[in-house]
PDB file of N, CA and C in Angstrom:
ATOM      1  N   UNK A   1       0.841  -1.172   0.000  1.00  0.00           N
ATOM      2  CA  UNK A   1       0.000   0.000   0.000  1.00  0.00           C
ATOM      3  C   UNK A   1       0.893   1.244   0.000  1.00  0.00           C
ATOM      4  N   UNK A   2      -0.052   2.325  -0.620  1.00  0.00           N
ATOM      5  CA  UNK A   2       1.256   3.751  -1.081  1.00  0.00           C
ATOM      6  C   UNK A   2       0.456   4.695   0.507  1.00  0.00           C
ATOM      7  N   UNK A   3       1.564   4.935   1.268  1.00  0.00           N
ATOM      8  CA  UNK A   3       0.663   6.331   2.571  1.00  0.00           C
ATOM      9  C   UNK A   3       1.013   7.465   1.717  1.00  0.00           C
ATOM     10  N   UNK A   4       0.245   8.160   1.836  1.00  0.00           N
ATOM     11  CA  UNK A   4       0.674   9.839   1.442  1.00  0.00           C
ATOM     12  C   UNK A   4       0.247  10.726   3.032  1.00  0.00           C
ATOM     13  N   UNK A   5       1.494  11.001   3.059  1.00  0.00           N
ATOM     14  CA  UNK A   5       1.440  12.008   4.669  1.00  0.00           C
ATOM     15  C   UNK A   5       1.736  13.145   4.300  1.00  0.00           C
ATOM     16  N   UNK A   6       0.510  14.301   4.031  1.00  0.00           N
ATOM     17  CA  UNK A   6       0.520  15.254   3.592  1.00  0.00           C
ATOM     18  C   UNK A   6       0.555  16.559   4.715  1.00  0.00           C
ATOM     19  N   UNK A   7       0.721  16.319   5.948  1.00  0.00           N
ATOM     20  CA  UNK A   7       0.553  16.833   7.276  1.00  0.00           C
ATOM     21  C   UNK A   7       1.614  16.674   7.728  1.00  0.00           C
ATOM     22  N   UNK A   8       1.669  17.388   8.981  1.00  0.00           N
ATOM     23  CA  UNK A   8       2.914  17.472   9.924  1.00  0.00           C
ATOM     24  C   UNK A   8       2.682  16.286  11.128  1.00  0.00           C
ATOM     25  N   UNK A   9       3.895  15.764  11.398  1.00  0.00           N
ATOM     26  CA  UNK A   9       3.813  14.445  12.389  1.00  0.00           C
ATOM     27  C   UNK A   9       3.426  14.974  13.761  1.00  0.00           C
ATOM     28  N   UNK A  10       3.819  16.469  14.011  1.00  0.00           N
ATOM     29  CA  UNK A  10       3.410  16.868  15.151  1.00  0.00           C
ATOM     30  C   UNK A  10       1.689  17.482  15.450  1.00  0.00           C
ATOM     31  N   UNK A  11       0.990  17.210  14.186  1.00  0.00           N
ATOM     32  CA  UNK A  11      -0.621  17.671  14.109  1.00  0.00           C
ATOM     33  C   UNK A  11      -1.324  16.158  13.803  1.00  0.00           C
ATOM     34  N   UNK A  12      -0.389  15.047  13.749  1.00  0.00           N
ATOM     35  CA  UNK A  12      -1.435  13.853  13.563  1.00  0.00           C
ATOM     36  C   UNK A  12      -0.629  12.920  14.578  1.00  0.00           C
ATOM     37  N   UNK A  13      -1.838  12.153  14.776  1.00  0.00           N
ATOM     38  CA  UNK A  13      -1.705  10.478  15.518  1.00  0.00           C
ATOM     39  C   UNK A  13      -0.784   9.631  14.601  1.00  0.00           C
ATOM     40  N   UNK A  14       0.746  10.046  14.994  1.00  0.00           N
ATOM     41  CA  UNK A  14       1.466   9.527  14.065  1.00  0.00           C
ATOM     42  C   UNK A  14       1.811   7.919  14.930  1.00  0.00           C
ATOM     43  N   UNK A  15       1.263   7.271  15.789  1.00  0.00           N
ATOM     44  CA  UNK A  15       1.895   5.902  16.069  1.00  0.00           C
ATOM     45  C   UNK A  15       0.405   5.216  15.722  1.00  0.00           C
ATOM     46  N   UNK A  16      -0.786   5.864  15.218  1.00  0.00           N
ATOM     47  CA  UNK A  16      -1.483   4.994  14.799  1.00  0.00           C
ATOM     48  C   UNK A  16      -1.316   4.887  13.498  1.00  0.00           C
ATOM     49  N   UNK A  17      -0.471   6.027  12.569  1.00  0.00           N
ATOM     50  CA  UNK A  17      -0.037   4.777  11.043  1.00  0.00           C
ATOM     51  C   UNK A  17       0.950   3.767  11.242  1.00  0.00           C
ATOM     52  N   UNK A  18       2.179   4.375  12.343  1.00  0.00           N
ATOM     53  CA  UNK A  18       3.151   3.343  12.603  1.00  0.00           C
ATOM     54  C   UNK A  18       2.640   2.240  12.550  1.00  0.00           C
ATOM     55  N   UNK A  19       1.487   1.357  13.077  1.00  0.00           N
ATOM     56  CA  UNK A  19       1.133   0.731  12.903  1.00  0.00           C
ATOM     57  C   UNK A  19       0.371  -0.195  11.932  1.00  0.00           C
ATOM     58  N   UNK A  20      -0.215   0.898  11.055  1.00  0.00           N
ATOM     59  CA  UNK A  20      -0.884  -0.011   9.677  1.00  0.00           C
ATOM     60  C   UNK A  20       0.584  -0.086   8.622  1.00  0.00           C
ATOM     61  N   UNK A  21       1.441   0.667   9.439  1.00  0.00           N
ATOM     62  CA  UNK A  21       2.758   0.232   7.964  1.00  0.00           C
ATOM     63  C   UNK A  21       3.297  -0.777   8.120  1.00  0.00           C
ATOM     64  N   UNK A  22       3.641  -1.490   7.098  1.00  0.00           N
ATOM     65  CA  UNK A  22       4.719  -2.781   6.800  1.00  0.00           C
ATOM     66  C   UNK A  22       5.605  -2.691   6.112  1.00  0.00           C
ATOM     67  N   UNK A  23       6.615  -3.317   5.892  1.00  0.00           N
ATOM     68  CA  UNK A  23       7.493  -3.517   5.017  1.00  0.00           C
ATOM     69  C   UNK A  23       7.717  -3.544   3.627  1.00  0.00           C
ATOM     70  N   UNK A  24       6.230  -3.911   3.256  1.00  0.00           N
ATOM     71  CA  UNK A  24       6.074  -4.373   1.810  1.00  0.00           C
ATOM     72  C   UNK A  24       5.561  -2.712   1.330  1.00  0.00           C
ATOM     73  N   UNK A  25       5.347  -1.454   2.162  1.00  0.00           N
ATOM     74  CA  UNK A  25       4.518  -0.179   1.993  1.00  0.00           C
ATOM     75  C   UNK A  25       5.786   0.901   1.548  1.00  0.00           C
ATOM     76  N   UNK A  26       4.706   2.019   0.664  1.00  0.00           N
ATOM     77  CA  UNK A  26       5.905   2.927   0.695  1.00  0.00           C
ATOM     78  C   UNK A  26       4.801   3.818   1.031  1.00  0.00           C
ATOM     79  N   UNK A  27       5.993   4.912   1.779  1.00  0.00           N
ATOM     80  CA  UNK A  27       5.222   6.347   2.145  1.00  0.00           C
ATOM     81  C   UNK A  27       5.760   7.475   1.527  1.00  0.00           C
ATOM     82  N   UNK A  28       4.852   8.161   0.881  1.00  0.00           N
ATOM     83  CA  UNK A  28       5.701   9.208   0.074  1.00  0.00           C
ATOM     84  C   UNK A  28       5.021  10.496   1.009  1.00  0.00           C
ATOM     85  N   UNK A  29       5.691  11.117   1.181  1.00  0.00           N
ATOM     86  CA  UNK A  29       5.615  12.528   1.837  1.00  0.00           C
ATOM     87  C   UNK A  29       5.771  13.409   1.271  1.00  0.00           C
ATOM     88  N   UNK A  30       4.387  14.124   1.644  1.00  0.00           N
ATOM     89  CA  UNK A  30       3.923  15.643   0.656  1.00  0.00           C
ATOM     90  C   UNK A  30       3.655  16.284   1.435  1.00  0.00           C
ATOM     91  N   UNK A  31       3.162  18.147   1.153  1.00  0.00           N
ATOM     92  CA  UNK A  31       3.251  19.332   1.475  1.00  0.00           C
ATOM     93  C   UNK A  31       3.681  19.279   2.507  1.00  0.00           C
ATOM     94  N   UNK A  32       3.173  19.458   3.478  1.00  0.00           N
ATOM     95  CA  UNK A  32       3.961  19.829   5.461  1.00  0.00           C
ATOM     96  C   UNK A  32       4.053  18.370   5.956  1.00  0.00           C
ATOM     97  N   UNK A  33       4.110  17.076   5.336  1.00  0.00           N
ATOM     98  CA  UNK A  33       4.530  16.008   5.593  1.00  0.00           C
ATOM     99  C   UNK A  33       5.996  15.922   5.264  1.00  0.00           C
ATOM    100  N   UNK A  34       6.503  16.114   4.667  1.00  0.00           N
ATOM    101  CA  UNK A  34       7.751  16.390   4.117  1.00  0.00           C
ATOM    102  C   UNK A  34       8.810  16.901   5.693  1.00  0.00           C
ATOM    103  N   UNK A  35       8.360  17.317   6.546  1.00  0.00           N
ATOM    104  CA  UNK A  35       8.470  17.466   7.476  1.00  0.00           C
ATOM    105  C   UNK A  35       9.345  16.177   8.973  1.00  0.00           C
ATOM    106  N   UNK A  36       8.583  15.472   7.946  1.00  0.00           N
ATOM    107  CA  UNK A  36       8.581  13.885   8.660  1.00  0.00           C
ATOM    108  C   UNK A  36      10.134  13.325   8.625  1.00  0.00           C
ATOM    109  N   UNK A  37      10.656  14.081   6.768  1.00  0.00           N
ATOM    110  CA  UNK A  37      11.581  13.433   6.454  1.00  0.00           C
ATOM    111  C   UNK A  37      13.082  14.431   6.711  1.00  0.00           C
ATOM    112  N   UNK A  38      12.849  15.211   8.138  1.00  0.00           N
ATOM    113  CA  UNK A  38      14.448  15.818   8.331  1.00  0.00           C
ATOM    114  C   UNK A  38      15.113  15.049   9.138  1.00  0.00           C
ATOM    115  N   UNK A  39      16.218  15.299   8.606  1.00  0.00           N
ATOM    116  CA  UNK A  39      17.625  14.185   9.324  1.00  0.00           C
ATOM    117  C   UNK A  39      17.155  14.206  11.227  1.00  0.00           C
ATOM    118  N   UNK A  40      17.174  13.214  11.939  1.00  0.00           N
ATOM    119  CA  UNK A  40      17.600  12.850  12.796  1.00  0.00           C
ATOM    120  C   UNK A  40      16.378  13.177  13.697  1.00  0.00           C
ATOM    121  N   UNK A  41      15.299  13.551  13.256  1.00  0.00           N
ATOM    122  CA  UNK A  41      13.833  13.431  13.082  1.00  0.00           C
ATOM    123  C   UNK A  41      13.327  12.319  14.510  1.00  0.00           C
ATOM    124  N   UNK A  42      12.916  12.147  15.212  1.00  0.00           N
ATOM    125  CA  UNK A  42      12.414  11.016  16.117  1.00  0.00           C
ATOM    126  C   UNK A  42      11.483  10.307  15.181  1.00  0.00           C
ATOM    127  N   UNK A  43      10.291  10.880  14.441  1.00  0.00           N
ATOM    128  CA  UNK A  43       9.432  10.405  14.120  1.00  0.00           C
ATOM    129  C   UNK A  43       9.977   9.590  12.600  1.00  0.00           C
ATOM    130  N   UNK A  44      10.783  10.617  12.299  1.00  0.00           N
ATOM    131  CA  UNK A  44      11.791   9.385  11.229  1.00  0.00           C
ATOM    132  C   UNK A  44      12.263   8.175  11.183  1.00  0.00           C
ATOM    133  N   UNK A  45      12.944   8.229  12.156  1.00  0.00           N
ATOM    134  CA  UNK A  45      13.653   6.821  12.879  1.00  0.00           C
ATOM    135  C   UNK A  45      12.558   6.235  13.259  1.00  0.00           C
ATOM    136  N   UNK A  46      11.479   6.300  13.512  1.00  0.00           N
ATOM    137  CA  UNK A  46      10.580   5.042  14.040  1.00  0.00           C
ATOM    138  C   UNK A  46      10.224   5.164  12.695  1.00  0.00           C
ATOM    139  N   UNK A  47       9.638   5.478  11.752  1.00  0.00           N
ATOM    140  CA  UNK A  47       9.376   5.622  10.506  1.00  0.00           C
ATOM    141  C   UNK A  47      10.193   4.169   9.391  1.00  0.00           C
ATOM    142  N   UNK A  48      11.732   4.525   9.840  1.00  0.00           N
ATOM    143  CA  UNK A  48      12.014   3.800   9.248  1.00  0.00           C
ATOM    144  C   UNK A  48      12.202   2.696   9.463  1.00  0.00           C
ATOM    145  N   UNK A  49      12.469   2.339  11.150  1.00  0.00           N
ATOM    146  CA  UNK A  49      12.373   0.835  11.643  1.00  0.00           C
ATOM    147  C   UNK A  49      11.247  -0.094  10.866  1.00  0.00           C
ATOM    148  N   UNK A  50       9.905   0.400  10.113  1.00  0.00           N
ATOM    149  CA  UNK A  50       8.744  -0.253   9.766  1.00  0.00           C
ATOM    150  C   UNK A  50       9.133  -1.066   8.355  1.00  0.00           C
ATOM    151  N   UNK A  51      10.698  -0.575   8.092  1.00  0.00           N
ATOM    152  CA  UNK A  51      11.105  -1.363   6.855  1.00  0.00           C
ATOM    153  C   UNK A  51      10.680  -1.372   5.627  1.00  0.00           C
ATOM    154  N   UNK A  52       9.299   0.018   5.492  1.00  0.00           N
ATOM    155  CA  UNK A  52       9.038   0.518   4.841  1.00  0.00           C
ATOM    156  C   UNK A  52       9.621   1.546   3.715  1.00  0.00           C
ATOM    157  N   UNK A  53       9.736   1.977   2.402  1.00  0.00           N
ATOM    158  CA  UNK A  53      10.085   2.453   1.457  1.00  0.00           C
ATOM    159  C   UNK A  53       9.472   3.788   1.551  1.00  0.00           C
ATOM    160  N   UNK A  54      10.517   4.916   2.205  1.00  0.00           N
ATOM    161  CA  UNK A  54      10.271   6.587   2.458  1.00  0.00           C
ATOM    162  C   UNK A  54      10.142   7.500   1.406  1.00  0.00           C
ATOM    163  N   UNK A  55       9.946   7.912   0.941  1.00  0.00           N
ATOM    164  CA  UNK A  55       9.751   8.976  -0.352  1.00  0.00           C
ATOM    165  C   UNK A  55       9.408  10.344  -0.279  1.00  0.00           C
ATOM    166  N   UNK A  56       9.715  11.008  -0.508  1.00  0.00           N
ATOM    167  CA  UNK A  56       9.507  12.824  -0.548  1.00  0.00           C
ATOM    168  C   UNK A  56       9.563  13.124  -1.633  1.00  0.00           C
ATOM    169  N   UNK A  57       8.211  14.355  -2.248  1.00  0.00           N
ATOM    170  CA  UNK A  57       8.134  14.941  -2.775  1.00  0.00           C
ATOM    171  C   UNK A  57       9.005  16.437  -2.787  1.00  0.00           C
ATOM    172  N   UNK A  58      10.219  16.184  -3.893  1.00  0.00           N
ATOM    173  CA  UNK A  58      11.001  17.317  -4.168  1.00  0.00           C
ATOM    174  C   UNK A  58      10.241  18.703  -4.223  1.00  0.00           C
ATOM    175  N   UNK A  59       9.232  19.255  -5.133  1.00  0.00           N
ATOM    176  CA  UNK A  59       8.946  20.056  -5.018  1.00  0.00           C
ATOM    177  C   UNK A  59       8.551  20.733  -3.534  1.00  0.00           C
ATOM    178  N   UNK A  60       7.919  19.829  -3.114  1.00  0.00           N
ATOM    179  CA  UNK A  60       7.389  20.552  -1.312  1.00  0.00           C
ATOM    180  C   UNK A  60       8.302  20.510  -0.610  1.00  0.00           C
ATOM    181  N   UNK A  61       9.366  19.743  -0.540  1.00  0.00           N
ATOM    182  CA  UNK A  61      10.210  20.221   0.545  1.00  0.00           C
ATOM    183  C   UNK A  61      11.361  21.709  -0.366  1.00  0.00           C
ATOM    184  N   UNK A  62      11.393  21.644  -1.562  1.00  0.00           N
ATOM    185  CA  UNK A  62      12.092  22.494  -2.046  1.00  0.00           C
ATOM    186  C   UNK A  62      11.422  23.902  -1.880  1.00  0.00           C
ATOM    187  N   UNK A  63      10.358  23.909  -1.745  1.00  0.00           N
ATOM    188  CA  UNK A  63       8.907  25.086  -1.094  1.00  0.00           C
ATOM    189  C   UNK A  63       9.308  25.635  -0.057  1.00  0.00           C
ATOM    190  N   UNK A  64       9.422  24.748   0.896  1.00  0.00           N
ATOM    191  CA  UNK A  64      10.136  24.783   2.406  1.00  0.00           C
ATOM    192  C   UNK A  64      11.144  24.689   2.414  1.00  0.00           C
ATOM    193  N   UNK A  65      12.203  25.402   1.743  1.00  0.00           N
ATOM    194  CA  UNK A  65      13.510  25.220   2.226  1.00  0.00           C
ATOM    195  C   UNK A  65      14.000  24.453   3.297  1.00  0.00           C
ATOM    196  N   UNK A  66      13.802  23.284   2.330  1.00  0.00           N
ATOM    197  CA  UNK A  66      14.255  22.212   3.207  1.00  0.00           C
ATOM    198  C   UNK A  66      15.541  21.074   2.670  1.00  0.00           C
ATOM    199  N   UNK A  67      15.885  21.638   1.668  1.00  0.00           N
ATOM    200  CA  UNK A  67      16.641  20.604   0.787  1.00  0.00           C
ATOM    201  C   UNK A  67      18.006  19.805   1.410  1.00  0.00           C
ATOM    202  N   UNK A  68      18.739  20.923   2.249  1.00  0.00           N
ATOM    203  CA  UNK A  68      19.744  20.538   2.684  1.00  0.00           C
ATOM    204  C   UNK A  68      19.567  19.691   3.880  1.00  0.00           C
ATOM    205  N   UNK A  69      18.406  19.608   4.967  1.00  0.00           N
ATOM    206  CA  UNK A  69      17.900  18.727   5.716  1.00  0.00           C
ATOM    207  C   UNK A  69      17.096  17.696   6.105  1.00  0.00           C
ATOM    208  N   UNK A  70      17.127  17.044   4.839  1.00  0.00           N
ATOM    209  CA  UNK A  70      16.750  15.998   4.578  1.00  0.00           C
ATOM    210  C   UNK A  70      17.054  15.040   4.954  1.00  0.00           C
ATOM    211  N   UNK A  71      16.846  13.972   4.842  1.00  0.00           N
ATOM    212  CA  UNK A  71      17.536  12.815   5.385  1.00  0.00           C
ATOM    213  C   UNK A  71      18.048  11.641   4.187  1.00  0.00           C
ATOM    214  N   UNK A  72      19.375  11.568   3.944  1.00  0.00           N
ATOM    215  CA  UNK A  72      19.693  10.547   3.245  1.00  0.00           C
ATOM    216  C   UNK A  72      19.112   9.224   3.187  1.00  0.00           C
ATOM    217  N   UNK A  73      18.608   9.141   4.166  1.00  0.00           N
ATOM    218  CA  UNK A  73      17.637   7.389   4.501  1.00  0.00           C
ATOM    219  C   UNK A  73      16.402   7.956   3.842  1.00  0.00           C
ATOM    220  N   UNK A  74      15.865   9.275   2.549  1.00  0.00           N
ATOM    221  CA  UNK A  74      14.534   9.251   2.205  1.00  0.00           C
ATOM    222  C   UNK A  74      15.233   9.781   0.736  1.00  0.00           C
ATOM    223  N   UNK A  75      14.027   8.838   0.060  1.00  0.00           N
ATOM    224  CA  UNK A  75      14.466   8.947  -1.714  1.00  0.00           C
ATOM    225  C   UNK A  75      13.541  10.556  -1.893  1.00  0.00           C
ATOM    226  N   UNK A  76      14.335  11.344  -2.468  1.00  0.00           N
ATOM    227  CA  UNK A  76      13.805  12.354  -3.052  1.00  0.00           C
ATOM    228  C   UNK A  76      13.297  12.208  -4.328  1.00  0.00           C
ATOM    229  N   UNK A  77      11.872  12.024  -4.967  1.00  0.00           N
ATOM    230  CA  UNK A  77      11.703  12.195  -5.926  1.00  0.00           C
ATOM    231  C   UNK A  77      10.729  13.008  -6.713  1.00  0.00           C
ATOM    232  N   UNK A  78      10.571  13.348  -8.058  1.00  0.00           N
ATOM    233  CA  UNK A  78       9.618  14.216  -8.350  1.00  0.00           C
ATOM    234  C   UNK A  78       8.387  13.989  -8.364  1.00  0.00           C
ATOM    235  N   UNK A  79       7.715  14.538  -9.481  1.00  0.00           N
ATOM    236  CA  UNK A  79       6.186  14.288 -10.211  1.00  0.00           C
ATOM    237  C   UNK A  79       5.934  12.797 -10.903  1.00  0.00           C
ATOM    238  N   UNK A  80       7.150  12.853 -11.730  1.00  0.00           N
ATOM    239  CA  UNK A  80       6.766  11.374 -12.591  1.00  0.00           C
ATOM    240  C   UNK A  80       7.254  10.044 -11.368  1.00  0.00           C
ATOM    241  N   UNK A  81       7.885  10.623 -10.497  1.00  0.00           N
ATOM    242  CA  UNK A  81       8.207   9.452  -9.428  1.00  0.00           C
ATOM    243  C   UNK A  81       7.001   9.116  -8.340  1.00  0.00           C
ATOM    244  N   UNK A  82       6.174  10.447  -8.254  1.00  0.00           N
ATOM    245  CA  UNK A  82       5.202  10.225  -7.463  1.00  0.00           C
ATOM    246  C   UNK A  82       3.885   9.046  -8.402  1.00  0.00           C
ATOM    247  N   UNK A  83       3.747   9.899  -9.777  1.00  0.00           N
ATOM    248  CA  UNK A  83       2.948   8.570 -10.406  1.00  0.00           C
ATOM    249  C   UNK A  83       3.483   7.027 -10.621  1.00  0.00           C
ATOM    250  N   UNK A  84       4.632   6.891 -10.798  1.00  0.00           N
ATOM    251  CA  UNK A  84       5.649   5.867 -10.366  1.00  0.00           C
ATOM    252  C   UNK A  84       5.111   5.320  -9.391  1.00  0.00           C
ATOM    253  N   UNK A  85       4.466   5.502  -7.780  1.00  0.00           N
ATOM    254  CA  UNK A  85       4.411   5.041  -6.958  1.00  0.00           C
ATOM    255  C   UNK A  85       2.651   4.584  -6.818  1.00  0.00           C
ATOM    256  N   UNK A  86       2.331   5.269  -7.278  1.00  0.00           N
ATOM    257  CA  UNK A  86       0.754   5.266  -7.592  1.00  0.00           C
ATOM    258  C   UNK A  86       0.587   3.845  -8.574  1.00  0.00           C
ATOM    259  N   UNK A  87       1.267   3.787  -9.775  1.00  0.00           N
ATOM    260  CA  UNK A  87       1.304   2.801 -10.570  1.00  0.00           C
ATOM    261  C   UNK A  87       1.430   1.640  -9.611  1.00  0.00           C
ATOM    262  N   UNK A  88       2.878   1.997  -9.103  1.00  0.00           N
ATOM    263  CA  UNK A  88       3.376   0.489  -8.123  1.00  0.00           C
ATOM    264  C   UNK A  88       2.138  -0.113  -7.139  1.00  0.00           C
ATOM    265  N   UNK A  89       1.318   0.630  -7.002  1.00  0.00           N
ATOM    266  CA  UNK A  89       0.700   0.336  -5.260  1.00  0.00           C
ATOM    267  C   UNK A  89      -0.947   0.434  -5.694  1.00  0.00           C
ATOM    268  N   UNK A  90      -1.645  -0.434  -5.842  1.00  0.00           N
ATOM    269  CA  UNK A  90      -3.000  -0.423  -6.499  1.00  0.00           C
ATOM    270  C   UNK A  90      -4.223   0.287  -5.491  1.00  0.00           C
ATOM    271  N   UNK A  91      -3.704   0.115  -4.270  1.00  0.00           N
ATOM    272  CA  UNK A  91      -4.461   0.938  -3.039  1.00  0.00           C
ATOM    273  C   UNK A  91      -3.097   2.066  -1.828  1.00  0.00           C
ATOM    274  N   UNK A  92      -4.217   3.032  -2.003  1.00  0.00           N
ATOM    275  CA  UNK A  92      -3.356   4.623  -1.316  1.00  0.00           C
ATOM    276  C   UNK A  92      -4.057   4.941  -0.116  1.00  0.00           C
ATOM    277  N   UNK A  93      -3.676   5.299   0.683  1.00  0.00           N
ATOM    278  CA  UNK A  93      -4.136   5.936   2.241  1.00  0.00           C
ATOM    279  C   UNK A  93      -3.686   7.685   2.235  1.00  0.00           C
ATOM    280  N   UNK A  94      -4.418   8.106   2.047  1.00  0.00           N
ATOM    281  CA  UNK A  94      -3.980   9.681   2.386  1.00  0.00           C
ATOM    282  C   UNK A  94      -3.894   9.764   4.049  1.00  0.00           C
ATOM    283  N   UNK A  95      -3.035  10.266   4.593  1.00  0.00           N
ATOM    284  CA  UNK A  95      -3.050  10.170   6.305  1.00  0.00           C
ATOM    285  C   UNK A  95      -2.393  12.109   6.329  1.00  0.00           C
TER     286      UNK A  95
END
């Protein structure tokens, strides 16, 4: 399944997705979700223990001057990478 976390981890019940994620999931992170994905992040690191596949939308964190604090453990990708992921994953969770 594809999450799209379009919110900030500090405005949602972020250990009740921890939980619907698995391993086999990717989460791509958009507008103030993007948030999720700065280096050294708490909510990152549990994020990534789920063995799940992290993803950020370049444009929104590039919005937010955020480029340089990112986290190497999250694939930055664009527009055609976001439909890329949509293709891959036949059911999406907006959270």
């Amino acid at each position: 399944m594809l999450y799209t976390v379009s919110r900030s981890p500090y405005q949602d019940d972020f250990n009740a997705m921890l939980g619907l994620i698995s391993d086999t999931d990717d989460v791509l992170l958009i507008q103030n979700g993007v948030l999720l994905g700065i280096n050294e992040n708490r909510y990152l690191i549990e994020l990534l223990r789920t063995g799940a596949g992290i993803y950020a939308l370049e444009a929104d964190i590039a919005a937010r001057g955020l480029i340089e604090q990112i986290s190497n453990r999250v694939q930055v990708i664009d527009y055609k990478g976001f439909v890329n992921l949509t293709v891959k994953h036949k059911q999406n969770f907006a959270w």
